[in-house]
N, C-alpha and C. Protein backbone atom coordinates (compact mmCIF):
# COMPACT_ATOMS: atom_id res chain seq x y z
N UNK A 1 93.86 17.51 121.11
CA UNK A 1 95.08 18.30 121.13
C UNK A 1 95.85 18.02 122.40
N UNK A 2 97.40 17.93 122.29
CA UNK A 2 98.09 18.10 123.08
C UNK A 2 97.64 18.82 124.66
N UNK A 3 97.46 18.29 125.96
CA UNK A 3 97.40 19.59 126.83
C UNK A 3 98.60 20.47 127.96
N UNK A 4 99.54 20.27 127.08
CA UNK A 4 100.57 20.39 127.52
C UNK A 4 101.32 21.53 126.89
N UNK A 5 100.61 22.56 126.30
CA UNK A 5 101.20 23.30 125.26
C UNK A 5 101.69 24.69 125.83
N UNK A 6 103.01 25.55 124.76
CA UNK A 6 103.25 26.66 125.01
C UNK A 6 101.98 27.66 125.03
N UNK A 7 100.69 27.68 124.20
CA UNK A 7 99.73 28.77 123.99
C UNK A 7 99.42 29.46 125.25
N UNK A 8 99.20 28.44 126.66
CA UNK A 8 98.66 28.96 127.64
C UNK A 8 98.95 29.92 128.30
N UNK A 9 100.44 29.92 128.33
CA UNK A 9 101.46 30.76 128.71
C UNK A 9 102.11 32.26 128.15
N UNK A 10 101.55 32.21 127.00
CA UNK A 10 102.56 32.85 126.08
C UNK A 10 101.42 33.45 124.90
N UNK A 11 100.12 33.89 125.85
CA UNK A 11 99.32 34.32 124.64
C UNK A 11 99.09 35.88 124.09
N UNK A 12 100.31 36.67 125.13
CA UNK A 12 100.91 37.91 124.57
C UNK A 12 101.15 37.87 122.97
N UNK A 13 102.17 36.64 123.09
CA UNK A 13 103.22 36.66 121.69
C UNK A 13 102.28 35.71 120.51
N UNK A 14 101.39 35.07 121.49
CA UNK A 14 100.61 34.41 119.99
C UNK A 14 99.81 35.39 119.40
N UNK A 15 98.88 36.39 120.33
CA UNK A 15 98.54 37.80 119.32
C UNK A 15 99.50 38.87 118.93
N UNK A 16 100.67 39.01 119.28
CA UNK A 16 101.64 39.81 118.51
C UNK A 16 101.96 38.98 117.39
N UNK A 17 101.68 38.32 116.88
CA UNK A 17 102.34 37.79 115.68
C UNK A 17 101.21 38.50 114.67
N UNK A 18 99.95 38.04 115.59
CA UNK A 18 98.79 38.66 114.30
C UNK A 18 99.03 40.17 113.66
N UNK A 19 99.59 40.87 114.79
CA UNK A 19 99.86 42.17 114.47
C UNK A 19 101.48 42.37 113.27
N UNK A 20 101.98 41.42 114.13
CA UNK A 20 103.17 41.75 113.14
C UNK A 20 102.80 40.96 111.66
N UNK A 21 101.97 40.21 111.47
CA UNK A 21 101.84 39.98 109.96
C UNK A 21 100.29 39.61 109.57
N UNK A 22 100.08 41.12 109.62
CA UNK A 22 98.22 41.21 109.30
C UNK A 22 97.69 40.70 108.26
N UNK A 23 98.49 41.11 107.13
CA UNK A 23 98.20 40.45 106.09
C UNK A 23 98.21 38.81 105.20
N UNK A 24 99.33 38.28 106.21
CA UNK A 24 99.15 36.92 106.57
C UNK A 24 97.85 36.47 106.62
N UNK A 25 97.59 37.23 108.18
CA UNK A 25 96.25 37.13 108.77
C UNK A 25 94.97 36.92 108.02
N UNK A 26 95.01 38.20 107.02
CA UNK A 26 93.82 38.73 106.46
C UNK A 26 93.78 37.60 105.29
N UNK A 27 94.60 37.09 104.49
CA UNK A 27 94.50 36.40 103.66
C UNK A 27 94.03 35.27 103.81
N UNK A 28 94.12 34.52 104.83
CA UNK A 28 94.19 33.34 105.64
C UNK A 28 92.54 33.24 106.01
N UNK A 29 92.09 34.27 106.44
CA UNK A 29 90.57 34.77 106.35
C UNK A 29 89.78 34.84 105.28
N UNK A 30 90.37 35.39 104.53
CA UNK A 30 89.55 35.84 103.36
C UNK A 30 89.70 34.56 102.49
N UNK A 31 90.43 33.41 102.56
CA UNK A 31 90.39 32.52 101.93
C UNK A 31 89.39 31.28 102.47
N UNK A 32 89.20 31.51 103.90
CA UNK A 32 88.45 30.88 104.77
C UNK A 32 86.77 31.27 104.11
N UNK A 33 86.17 32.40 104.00
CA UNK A 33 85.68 33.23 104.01
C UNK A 33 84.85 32.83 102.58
N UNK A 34 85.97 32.31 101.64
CA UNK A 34 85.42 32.31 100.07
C UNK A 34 85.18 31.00 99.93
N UNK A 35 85.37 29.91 101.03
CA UNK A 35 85.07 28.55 100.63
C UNK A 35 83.91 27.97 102.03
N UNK A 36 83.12 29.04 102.58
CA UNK A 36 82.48 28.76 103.85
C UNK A 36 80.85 28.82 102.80
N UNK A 37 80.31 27.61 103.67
CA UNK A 37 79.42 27.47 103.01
C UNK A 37 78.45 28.46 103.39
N UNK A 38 76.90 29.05 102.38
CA UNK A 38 76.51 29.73 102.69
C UNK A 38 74.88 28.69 103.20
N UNK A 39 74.77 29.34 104.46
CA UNK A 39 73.86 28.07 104.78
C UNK A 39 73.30 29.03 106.19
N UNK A 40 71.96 29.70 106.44
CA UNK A 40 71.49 30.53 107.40
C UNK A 40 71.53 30.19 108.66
N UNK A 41 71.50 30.13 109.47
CA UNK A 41 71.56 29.72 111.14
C UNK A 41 72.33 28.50 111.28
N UNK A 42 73.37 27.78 110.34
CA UNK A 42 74.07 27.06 110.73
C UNK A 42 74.35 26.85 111.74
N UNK A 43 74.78 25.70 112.48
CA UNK A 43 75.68 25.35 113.74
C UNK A 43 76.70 25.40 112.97
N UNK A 44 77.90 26.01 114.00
CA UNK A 44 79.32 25.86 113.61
C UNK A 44 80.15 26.11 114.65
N UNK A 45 81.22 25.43 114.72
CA UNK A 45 82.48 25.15 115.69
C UNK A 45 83.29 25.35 115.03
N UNK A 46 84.76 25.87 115.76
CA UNK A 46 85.73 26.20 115.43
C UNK A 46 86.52 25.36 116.38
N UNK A 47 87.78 24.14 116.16
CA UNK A 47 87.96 23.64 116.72
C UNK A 47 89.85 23.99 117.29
N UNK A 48 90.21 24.40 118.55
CA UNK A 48 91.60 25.16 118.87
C UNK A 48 91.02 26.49 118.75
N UNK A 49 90.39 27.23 119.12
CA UNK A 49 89.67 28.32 118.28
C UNK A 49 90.73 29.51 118.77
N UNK A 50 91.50 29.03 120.17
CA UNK A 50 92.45 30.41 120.25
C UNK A 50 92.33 31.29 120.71
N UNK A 51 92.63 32.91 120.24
CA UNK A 51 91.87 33.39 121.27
C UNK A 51 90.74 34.10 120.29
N UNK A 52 90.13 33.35 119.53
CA UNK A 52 89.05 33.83 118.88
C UNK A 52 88.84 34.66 117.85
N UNK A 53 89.90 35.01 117.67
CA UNK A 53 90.26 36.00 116.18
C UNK A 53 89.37 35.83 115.13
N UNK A 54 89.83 34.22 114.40
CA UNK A 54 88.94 33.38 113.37
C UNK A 54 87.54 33.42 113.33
N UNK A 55 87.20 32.99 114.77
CA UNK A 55 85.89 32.58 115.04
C UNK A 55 85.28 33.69 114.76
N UNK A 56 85.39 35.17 115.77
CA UNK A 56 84.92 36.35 115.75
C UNK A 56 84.18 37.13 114.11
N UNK A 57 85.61 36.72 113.47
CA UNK A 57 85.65 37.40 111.46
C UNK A 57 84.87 36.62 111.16
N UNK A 58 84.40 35.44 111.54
CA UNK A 58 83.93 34.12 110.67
C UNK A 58 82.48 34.22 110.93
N UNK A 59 82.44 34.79 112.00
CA UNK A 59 80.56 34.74 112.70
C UNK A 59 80.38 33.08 113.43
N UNK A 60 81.39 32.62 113.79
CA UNK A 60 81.37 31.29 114.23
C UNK A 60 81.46 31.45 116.11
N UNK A 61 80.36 31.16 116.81
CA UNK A 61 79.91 31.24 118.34
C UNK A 61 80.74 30.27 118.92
N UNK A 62 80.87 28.76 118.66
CA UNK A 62 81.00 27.79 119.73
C UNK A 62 82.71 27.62 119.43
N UNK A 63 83.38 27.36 120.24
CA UNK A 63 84.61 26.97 119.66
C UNK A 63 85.29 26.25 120.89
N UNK A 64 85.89 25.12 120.79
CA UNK A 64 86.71 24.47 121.80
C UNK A 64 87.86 24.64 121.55
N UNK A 65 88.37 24.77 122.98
CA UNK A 65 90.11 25.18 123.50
C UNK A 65 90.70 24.62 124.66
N UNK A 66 91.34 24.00 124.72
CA UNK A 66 92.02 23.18 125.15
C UNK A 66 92.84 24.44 126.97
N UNK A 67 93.31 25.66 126.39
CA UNK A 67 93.66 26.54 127.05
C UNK A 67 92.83 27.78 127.59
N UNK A 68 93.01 27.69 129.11
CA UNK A 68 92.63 28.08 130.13
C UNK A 68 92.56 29.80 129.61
N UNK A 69 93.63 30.58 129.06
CA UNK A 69 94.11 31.80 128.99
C UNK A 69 93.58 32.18 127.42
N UNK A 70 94.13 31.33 126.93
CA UNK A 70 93.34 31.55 125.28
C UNK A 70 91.74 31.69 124.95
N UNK A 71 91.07 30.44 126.00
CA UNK A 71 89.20 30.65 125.80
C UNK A 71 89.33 31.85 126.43
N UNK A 72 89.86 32.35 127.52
CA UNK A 72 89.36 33.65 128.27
C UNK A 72 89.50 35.21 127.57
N UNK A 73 90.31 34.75 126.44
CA UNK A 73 90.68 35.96 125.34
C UNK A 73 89.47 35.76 124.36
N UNK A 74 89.11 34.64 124.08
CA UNK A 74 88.55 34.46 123.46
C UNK A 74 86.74 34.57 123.78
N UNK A 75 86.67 34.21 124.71
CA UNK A 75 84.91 34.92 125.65
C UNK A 75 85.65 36.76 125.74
N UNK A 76 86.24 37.32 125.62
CA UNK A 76 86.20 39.09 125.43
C UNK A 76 86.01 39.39 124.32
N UNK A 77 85.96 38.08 122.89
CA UNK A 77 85.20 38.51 121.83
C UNK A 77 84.23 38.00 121.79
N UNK A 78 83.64 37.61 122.92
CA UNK A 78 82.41 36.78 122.68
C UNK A 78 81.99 35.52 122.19
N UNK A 79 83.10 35.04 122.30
CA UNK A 79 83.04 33.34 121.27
C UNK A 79 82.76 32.45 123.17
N UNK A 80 81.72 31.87 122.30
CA UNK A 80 81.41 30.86 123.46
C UNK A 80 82.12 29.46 123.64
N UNK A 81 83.18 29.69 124.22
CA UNK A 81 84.44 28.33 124.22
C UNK A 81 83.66 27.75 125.42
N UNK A 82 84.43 26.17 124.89
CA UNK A 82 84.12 24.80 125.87
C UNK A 82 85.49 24.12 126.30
N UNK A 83 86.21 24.19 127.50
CA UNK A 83 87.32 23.66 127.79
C UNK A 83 87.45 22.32 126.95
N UNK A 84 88.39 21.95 125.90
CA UNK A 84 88.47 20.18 125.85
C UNK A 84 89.24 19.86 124.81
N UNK A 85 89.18 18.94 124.49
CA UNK A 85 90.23 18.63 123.17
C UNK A 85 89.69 17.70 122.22
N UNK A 86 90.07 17.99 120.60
CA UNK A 86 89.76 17.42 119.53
C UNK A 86 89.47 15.83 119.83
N UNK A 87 90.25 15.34 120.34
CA UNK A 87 90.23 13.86 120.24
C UNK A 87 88.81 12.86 121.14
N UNK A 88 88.11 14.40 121.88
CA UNK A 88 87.27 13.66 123.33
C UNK A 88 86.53 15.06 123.00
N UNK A 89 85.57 15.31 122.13
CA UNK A 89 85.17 16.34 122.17
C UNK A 89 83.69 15.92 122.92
N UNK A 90 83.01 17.41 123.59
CA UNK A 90 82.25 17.24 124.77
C UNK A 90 80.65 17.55 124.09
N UNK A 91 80.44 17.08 122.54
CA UNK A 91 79.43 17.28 122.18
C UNK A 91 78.50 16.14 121.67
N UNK A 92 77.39 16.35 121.42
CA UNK A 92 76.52 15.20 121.67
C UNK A 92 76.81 14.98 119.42
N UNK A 93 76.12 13.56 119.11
CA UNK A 93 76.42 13.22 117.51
C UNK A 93 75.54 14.37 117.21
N UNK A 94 75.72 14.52 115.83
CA UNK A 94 75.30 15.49 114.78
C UNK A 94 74.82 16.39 115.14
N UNK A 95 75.96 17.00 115.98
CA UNK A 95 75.36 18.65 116.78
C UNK A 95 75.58 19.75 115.72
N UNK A 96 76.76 19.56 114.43
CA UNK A 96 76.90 21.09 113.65
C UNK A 96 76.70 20.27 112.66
N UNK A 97 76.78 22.19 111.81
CA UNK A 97 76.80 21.92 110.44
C UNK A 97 77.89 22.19 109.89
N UNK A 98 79.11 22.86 110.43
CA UNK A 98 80.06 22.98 109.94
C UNK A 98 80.99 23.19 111.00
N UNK A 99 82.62 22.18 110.86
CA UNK A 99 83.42 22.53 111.40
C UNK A 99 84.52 23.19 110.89
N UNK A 100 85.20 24.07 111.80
CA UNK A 100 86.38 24.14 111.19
C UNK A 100 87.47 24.31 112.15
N UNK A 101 88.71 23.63 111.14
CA UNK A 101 90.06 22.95 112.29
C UNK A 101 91.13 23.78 111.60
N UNK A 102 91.56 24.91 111.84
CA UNK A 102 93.04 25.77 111.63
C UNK A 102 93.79 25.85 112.33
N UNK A 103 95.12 25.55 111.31
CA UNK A 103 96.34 25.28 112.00
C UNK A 103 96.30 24.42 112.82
N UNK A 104 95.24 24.03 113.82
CA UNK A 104 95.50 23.11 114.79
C UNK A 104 95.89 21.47 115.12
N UNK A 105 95.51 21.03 113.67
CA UNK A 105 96.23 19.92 113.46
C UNK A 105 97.51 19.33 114.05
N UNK A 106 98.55 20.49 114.01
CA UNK A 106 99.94 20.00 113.89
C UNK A 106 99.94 19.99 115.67
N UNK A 107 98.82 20.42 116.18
CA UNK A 107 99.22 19.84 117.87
C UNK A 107 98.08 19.04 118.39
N UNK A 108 97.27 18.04 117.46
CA UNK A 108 96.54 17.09 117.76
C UNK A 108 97.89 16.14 118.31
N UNK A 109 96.91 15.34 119.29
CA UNK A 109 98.21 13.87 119.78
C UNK A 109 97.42 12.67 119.08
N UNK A 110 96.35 12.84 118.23
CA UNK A 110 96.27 11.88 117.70
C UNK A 110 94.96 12.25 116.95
N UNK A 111 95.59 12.93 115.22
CA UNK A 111 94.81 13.27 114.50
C UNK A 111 93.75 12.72 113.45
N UNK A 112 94.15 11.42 113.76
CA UNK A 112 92.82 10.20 112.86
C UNK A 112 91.74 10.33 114.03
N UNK A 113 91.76 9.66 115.87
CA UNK A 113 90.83 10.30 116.38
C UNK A 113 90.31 11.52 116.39
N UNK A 114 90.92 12.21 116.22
CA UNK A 114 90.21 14.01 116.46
C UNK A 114 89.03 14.21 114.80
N UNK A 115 89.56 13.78 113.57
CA UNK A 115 88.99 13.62 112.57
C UNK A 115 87.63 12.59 112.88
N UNK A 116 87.77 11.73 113.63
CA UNK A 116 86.49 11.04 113.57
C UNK A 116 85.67 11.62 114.50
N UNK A 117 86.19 12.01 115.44
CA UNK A 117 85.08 12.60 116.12
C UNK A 117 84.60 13.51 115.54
N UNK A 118 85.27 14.53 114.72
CA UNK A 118 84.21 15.49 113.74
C UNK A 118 83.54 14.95 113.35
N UNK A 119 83.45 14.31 112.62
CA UNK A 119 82.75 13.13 111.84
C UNK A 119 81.46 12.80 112.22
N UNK A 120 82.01 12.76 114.15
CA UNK A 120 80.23 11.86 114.73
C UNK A 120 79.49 13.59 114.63
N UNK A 121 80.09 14.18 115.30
CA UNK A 121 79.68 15.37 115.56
C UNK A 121 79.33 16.26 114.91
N UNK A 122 79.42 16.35 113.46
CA UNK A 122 78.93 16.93 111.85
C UNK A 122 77.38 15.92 111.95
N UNK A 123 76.25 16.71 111.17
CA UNK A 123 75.11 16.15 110.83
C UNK A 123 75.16 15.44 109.56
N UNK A 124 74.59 14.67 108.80
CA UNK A 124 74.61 14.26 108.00
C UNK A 124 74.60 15.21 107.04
N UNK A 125 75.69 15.52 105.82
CA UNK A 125 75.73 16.56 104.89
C UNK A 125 76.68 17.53 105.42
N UNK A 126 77.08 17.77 106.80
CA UNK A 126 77.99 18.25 107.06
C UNK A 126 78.98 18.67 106.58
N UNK A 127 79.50 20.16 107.02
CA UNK A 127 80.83 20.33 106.29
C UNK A 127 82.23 20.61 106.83
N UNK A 128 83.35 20.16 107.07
CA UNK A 128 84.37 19.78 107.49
C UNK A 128 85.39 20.94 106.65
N UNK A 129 86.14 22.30 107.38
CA UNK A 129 87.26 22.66 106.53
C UNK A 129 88.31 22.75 107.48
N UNK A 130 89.33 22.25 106.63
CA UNK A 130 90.60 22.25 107.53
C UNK A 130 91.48 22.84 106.83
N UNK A 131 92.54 23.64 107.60
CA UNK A 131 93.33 25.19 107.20
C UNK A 131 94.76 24.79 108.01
N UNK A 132 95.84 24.45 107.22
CA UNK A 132 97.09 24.12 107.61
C UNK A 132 98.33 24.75 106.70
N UNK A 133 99.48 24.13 107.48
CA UNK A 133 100.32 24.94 106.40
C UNK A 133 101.24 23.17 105.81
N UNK A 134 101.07 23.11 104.60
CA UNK A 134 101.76 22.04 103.95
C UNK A 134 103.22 21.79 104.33
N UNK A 135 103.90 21.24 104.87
CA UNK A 135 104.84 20.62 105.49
C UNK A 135 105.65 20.58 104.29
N UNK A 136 105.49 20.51 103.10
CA UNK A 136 106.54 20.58 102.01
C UNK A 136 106.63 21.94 100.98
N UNK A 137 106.04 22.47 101.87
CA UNK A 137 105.73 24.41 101.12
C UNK A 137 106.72 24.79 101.68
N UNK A 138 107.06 26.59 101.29
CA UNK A 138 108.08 27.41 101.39
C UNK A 138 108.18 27.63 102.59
N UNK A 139 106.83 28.00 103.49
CA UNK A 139 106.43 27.94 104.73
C UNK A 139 106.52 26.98 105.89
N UNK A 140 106.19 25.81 105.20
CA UNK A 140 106.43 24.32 106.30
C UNK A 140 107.90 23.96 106.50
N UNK A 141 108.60 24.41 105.17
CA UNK A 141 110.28 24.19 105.39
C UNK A 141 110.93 25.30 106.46
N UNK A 142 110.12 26.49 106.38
CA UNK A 142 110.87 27.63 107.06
C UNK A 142 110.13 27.50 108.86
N UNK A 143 108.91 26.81 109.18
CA UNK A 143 108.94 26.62 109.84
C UNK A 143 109.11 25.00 110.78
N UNK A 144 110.06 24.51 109.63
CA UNK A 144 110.66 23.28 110.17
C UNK A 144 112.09 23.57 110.94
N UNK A 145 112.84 24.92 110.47
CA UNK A 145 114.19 24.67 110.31
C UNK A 145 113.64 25.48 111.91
N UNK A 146 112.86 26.78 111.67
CA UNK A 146 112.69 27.17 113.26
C UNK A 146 111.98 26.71 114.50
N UNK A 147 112.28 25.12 114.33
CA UNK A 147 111.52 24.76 115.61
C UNK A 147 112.12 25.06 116.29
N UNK A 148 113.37 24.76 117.12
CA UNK A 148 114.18 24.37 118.04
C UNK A 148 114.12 25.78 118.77
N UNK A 149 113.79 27.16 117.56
CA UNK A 149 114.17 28.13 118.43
C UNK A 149 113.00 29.02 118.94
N UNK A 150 111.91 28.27 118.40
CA UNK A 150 110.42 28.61 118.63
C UNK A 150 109.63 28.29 119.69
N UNK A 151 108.92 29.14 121.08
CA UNK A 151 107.97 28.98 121.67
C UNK A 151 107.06 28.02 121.01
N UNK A 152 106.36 28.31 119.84
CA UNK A 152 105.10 27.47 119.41
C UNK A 152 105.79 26.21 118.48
N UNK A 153 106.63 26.73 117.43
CA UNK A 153 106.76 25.60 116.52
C UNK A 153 107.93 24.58 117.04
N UNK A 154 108.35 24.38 118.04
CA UNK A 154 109.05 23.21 118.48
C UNK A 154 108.24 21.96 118.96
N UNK A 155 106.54 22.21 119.18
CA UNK A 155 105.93 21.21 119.78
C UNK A 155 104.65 20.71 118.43
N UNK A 156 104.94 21.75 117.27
CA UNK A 156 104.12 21.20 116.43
C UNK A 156 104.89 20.07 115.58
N UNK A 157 103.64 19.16 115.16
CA UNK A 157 103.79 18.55 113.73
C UNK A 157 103.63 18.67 112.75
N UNK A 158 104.17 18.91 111.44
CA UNK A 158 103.26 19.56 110.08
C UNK A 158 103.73 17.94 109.70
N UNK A 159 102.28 18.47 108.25
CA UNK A 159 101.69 17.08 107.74
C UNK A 159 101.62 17.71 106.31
N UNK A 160 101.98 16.54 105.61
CA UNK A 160 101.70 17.34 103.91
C UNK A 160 100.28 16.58 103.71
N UNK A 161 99.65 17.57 102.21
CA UNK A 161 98.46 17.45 102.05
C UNK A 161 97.79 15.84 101.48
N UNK A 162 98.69 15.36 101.31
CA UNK A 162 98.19 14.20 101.07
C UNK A 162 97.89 13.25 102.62
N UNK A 163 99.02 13.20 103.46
CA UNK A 163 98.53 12.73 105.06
C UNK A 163 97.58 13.52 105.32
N UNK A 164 97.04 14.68 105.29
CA UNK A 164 95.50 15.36 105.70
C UNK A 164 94.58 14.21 104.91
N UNK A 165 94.89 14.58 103.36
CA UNK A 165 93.57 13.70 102.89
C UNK A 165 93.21 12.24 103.41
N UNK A 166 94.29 11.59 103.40
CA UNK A 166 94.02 10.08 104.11
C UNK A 166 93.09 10.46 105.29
N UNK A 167 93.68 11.00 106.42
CA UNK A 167 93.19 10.95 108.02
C UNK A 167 91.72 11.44 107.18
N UNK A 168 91.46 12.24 106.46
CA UNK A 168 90.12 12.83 106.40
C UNK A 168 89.03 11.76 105.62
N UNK A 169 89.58 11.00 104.81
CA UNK A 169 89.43 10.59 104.01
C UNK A 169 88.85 8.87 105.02
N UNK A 170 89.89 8.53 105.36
CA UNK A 170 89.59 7.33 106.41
C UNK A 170 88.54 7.90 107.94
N UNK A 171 87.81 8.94 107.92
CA UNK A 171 87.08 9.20 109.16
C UNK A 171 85.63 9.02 108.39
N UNK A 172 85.36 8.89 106.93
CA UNK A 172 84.26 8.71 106.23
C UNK A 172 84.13 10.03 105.59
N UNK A 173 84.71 11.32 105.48
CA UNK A 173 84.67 11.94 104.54
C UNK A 173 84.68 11.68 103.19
N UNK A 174 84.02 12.79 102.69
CA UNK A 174 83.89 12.43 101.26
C UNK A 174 84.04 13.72 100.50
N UNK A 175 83.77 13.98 99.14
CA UNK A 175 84.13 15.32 98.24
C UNK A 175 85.10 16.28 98.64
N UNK A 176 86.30 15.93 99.00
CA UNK A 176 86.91 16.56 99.61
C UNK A 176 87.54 17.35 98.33
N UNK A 177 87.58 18.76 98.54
CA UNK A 177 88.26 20.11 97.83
C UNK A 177 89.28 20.70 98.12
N UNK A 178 90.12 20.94 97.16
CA UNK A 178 91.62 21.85 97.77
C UNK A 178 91.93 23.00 97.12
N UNK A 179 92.05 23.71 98.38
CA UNK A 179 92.63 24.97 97.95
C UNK A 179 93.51 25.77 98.78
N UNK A 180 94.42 26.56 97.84
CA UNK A 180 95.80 26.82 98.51
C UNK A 180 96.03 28.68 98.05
N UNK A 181 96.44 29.17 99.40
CA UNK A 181 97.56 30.68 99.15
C UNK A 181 98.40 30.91 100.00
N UNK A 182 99.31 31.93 99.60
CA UNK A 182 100.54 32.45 101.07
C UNK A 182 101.84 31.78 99.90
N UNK A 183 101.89 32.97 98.68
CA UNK A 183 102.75 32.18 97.35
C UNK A 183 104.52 32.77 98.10
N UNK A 184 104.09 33.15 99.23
CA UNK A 184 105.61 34.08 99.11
C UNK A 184 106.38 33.73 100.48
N UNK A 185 107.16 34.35 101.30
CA UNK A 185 107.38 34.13 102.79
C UNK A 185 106.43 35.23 103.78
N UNK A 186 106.77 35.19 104.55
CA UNK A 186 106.11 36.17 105.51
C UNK A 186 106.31 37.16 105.62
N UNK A 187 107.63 38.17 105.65
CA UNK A 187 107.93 39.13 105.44
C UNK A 187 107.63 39.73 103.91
N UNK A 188 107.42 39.03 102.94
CA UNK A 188 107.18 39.07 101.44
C UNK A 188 105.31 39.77 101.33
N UNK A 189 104.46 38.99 102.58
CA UNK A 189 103.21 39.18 102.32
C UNK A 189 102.60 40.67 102.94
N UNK A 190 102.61 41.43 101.73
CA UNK A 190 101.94 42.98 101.95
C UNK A 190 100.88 43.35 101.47
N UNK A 191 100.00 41.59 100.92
CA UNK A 191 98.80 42.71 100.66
C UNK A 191 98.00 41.10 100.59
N UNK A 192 96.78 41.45 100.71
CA UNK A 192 95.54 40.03 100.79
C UNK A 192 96.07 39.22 99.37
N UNK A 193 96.31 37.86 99.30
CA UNK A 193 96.62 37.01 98.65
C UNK A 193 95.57 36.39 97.28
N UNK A 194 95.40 36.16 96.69
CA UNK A 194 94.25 35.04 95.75
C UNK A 194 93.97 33.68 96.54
N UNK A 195 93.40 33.23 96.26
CA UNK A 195 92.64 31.66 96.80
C UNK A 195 93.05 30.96 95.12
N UNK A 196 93.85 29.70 95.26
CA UNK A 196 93.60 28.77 93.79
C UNK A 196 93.52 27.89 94.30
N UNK A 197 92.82 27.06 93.09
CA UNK A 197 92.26 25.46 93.44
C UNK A 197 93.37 25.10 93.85
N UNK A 198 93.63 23.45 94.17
CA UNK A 198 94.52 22.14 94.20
C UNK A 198 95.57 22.76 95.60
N UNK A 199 96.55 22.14 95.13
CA UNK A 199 97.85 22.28 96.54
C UNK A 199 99.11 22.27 95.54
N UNK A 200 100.40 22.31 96.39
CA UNK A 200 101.70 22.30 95.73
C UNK A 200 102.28 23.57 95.10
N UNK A 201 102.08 24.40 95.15
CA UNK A 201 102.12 26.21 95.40
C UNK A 201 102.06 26.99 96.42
N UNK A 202 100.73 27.33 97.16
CA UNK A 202 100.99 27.86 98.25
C UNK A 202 100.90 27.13 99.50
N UNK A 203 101.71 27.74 100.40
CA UNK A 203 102.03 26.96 101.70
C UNK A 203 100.93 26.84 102.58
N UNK A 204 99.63 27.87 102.54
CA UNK A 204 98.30 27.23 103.33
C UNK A 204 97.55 26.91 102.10
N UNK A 205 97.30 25.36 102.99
CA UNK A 205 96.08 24.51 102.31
C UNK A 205 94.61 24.53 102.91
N UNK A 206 93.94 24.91 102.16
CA UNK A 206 92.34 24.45 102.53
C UNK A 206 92.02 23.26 102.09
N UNK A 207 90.91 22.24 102.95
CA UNK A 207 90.91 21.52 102.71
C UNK A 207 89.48 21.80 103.13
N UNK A 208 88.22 21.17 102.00
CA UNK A 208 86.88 21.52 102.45
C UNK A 208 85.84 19.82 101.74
N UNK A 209 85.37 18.97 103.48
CA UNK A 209 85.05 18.17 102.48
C UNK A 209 83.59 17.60 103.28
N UNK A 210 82.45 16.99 102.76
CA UNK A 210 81.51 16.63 103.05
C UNK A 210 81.49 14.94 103.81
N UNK A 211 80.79 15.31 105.08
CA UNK A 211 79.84 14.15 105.45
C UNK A 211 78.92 13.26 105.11
């Protein structure tokens, strides 16, 4: 990831957003939630983890962050962050069993490396989910038009779901699964969403695929 980013600065307004659209939130979870594998003492990483929100709901301990202010929000929920970034991650090969990469994509500086290094760093059988918002959804358009006037979304990139599958796809992934919700805008979402297969409907994509 980028280390040059608004989050560090400005991590008042990155948890006021959670508040101002919970149900965003909650859906976004609960869709996470219904495609996590069930597998007992797993290793698992959360990669951008933030200030730990995800990780915390998810039962997920290790998570790398790039930001100084965000891991430190994120150790007051107890998530055990590692300063560093996707592309140079600071873990030894086939340390987890499952990663997972939300939203954070769109501020990788170079998201085919950051994908392979999951890759070394997943065990054999490993499971890889990645949680974005489709760049050609209702959502990726509305937060295309507000970059310019956005703290966060002026420094992201969105990617439609087919550029995810390649990068994932070319790091040696395999069985890769899709699934998509968030059918409405943001102000529209007042209550926890459905999870459906495929993409090209709702504006967050899951993407869940094996090592």
């Amino acid at each position: 990831m980028t280390k040059n980013l608004p989050f560090n600065d400005h991590v008042a307004e990155y948890e006021a957003w959670f508040e101002k659209y919970p149900f965003v939130f909650e859906t976004e979870l609960a869709a996470i939630k219904e495609i996590w594998p069930v597998a007992k003492d797993a290793m698992s990483l959360e990669i951008g983890s933030g200030t730990g929100r995800f990780s915390m709901a998810l039962g997920i301990r290790s998570g790398l962050e790039p930001s100084a202010n965000m891991d430190a929000k994120a150790e007051d929920r107890c998530i055990e962050t590692v300063r560093g970034v996707a592309e140079e991650m600071p873990y030894q090969d086939q340390q987890f069993d499952i990663v997972l990469i939300n939203f954070c994509i769109s501020y990788f500086e170079n998201p085919q490396k950051a994908f392979n290094e999951v890759f070394r760093v997943l065990k054999p059988g490993g499971i890889l989910i990645v949680g974005f918002i489709d760049k050609n959804s209702l959502l990726g358009k509305y937060y295309e038009r507000k970059r310019h006037n956005s703290i966060f979304y002026k420094s992201a990139n969105y990617y439609s779901v087919t550029e995810v599958e390649e990068k994932i796809k070319e790091a040696g992934f395999i069985n890769q699964q899709f699934f998509q919700t968030l059918f409405g805008d943001l102000e529209s979402t007042n209550t926890i969403e459905p999870l459906s297969p495929g993409y090209g409907k709702g504006s967050y994509v899951l993407i869940k695929a094996t090592k």
